[in-house]
C-alpha atoms as a PDB file:
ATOM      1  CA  UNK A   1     -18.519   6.375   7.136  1.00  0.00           C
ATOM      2  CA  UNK A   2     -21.366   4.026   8.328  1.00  0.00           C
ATOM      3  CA  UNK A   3     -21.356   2.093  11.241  1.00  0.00           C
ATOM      4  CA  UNK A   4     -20.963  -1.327   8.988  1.00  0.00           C
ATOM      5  CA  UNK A   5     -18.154   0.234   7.348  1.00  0.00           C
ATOM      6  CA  UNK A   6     -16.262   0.868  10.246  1.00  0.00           C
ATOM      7  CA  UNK A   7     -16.791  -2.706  11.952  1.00  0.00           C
ATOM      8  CA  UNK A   8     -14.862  -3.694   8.866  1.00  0.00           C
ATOM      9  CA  UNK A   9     -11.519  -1.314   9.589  1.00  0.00           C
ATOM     10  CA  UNK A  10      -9.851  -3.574  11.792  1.00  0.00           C
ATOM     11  CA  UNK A  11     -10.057  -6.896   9.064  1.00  0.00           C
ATOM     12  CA  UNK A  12      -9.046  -4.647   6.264  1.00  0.00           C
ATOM     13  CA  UNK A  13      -6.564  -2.721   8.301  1.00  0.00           C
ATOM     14  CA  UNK A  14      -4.928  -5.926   9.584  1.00  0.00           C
ATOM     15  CA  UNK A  15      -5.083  -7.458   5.945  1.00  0.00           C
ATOM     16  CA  UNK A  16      -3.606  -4.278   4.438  1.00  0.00           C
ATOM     17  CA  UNK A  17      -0.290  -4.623   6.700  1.00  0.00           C
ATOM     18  CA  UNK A  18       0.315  -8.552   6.382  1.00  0.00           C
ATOM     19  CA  UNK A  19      -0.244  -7.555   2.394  1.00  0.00           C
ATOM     20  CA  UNK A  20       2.372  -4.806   2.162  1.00  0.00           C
ATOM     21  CA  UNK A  21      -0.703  -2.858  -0.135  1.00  0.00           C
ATOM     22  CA  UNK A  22       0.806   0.757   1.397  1.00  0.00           C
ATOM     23  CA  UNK A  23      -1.811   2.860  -0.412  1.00  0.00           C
ATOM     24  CA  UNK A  24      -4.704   0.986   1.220  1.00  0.00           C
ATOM     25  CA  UNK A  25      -2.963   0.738   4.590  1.00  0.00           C
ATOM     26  CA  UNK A  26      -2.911   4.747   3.720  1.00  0.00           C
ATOM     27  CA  UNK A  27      -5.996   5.345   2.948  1.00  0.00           C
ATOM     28  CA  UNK A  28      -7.787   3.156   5.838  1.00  0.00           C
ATOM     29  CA  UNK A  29      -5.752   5.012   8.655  1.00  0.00           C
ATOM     30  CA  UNK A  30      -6.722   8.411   6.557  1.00  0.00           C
ATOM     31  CA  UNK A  31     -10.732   7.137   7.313  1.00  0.00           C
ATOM     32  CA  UNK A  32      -9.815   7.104  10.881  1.00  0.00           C
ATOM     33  CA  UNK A  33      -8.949   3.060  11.302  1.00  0.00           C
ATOM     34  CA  UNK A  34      -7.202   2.482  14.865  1.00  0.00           C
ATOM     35  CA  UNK A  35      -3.870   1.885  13.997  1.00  0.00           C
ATOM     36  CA  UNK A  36      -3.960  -0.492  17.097  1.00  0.00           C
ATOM     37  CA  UNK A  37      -7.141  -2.619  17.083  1.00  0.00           C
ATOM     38  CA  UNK A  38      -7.083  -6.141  16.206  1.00  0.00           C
ATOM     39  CA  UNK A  39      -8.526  -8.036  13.551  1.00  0.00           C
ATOM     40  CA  UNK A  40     -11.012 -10.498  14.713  1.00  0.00           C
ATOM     41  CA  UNK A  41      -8.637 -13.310  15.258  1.00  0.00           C
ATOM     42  CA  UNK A  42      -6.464 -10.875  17.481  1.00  0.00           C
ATOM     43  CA  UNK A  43      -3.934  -9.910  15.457  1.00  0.00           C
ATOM     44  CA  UNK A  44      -2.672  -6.244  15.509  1.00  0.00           C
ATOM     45  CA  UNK A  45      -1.649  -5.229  12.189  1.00  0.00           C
ATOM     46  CA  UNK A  46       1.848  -3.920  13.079  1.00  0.00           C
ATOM     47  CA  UNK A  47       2.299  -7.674  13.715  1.00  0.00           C
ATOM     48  CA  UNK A  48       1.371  -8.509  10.543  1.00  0.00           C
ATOM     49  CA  UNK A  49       3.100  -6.530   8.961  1.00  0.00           C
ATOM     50  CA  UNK A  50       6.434  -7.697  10.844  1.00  0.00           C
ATOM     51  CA  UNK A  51       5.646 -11.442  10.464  1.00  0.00           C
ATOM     52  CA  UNK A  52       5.565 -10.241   7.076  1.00  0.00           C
ATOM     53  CA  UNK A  53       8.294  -8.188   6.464  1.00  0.00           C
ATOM     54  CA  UNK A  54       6.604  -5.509   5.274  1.00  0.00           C
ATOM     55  CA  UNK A  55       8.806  -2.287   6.377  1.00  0.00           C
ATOM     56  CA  UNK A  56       7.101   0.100   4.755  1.00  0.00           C
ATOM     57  CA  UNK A  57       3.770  -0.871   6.474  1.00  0.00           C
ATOM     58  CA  UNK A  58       5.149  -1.033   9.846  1.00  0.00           C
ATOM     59  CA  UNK A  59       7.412   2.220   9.416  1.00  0.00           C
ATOM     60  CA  UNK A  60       3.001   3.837   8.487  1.00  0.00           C
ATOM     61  CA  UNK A  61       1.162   2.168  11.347  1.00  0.00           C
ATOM     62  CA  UNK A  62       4.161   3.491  14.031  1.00  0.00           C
ATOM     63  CA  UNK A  63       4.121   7.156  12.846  1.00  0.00           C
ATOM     64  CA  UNK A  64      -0.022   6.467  12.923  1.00  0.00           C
ATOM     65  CA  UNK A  65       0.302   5.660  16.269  1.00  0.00           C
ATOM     66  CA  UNK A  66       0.440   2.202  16.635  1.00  0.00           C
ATOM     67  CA  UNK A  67       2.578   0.678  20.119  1.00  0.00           C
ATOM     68  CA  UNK A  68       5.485  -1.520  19.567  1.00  0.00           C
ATOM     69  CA  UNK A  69       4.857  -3.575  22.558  1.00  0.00           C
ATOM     70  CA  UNK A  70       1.352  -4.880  21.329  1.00  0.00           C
ATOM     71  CA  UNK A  71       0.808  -8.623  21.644  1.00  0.00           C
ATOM     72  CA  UNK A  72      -1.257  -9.951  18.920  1.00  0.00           C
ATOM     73  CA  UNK A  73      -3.723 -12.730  20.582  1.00  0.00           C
ATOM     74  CA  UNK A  74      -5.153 -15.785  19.321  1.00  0.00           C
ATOM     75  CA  UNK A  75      -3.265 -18.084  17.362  1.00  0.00           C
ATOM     76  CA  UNK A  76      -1.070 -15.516  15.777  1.00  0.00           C
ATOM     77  CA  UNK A  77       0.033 -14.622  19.075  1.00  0.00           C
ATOM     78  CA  UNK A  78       3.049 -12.606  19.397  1.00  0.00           C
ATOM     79  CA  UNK A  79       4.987  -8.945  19.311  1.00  0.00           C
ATOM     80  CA  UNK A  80       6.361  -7.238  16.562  1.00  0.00           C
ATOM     81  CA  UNK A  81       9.934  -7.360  17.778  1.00  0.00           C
ATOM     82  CA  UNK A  82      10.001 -11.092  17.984  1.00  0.00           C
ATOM     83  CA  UNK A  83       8.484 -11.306  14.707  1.00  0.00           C
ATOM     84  CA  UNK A  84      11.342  -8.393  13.613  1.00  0.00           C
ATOM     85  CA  UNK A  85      13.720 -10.652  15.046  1.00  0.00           C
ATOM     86  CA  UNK A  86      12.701 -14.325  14.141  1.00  0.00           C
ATOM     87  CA  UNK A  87      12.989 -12.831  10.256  1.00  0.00           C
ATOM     88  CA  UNK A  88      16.403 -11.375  10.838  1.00  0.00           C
ATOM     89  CA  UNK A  89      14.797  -8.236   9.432  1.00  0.00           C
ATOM     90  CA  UNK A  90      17.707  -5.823  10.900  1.00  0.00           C
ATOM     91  CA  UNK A  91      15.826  -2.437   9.632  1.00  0.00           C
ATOM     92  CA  UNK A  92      12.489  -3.406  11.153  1.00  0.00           C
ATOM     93  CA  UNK A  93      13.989  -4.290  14.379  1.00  0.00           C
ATOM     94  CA  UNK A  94      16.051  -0.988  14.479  1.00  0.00           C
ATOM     95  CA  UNK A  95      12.457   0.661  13.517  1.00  0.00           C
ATOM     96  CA  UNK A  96      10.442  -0.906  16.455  1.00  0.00           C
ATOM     97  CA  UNK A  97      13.514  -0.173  18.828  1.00  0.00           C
ATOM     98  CA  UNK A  98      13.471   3.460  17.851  1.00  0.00           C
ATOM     99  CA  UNK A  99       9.916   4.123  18.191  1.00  0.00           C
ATOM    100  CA  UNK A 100      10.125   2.141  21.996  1.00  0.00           C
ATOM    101  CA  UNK A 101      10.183  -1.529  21.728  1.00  0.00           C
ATOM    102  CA  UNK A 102      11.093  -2.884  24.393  1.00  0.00           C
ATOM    103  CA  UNK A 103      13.335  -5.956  24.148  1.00  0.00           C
ATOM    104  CA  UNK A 104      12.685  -7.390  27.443  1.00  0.00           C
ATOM    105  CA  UNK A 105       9.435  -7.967  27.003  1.00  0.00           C
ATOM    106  CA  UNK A 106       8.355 -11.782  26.776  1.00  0.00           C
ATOM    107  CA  UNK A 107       5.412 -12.983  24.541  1.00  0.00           C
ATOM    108  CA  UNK A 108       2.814 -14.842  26.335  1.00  0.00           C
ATOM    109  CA  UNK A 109       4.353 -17.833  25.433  1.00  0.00           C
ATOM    110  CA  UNK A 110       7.451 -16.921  27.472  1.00  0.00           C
ATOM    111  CA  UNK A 111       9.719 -16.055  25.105  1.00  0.00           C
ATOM    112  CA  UNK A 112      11.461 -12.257  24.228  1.00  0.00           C
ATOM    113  CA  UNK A 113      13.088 -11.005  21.146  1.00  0.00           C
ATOM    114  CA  UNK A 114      16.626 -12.030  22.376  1.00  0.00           C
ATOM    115  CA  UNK A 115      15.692 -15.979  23.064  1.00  0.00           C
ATOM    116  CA  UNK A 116      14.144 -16.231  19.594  1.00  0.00           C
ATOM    117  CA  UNK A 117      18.118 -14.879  18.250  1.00  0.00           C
ATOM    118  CA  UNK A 118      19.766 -16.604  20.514  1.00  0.00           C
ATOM    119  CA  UNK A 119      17.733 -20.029  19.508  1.00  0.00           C
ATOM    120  CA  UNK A 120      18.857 -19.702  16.031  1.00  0.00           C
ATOM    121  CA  UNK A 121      20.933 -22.553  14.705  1.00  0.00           C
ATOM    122  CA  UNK A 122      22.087 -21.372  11.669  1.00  0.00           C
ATOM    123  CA  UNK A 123      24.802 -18.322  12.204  1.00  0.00           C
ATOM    124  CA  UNK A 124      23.280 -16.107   8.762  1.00  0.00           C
ATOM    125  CA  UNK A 125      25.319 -12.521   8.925  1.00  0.00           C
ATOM    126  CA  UNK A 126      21.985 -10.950   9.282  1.00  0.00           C
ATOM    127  CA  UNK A 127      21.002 -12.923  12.233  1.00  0.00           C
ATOM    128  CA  UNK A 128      24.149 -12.382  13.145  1.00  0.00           C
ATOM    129  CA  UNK A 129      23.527  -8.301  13.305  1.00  0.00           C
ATOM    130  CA  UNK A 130      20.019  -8.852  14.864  1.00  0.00           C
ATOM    131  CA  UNK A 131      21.548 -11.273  17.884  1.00  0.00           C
ATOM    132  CA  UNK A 132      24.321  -8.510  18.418  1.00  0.00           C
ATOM    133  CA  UNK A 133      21.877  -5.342  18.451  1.00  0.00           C
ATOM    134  CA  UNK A 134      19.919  -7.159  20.796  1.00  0.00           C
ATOM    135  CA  UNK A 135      22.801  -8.045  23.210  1.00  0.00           C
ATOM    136  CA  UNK A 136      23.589  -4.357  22.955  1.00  0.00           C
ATOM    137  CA  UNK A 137      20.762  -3.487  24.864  1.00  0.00           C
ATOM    138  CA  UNK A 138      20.900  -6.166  27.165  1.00  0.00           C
ATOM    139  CA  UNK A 139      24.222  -5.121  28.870  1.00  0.00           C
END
């Protein structure tokens, strides 16, 4: 792969993840794209692909390599379990936990995966599940 080519990983990695396209997102970290490295706005795409709720993608980028306790940068600034967590995506956050989120961990804008549940002001059963996972592992 040329050098131009492989500038380009980190856009089309990134876009891959937010996009749930799997085979793509397969195929790029098959050619050797850094599960890890941002697109040029700083997003990583594990982010992206938890701000999107695209399982599948995160579940690829984790066994790839990618760390659960990335911030994205920028103005998509954030970390997968927060993301995991403001969705009420109960899977995704058991995913991230299991390959060593850590829920303590606050986002550069001073908030952690357990103050975006606990801010919730509608009482959904799957935030609901999320909120109590979380407390779980706060005791």
């Amino acid at each position: 792969m040329n050098n131009r080519k492989r500038k380009k990983l980190p856009k089309r990695l990134a876009a891959a993840a937010g996009d749930g396209r799997v085979g793509l997102l397969q195929r790029l970290l098959a050619q050797g794209a850094d599960p890890g490295a941002r697109d040029p706005d700083g997003a990583t795409p594990l982010y992206l692909a938890a701000v999107q709720g695209e399982n599948r993608c995160a579940e690829l980028l984790l066994a790839a390599g990618a760390s659960p306790n990335a911030e994205s940068r920028g103005w998509r600034s954030g970390l997968p379990l927060a993301a995991a967590t403001a969705k009420a995506n109960l899977p995704l956050v058991e995913l991230l936990l299991c390959h060593g989120a850590d829920p303590h961990l606050r986002e550069s804008g001073g908030g952690s995966a357990l103050a975006w549940a606990q801010g919730w002001s509608d009482n959904t059963e799957e935030r609901q599940a999320v909120l109590a996972r979380l407390r779980n592992l706060t005791v």
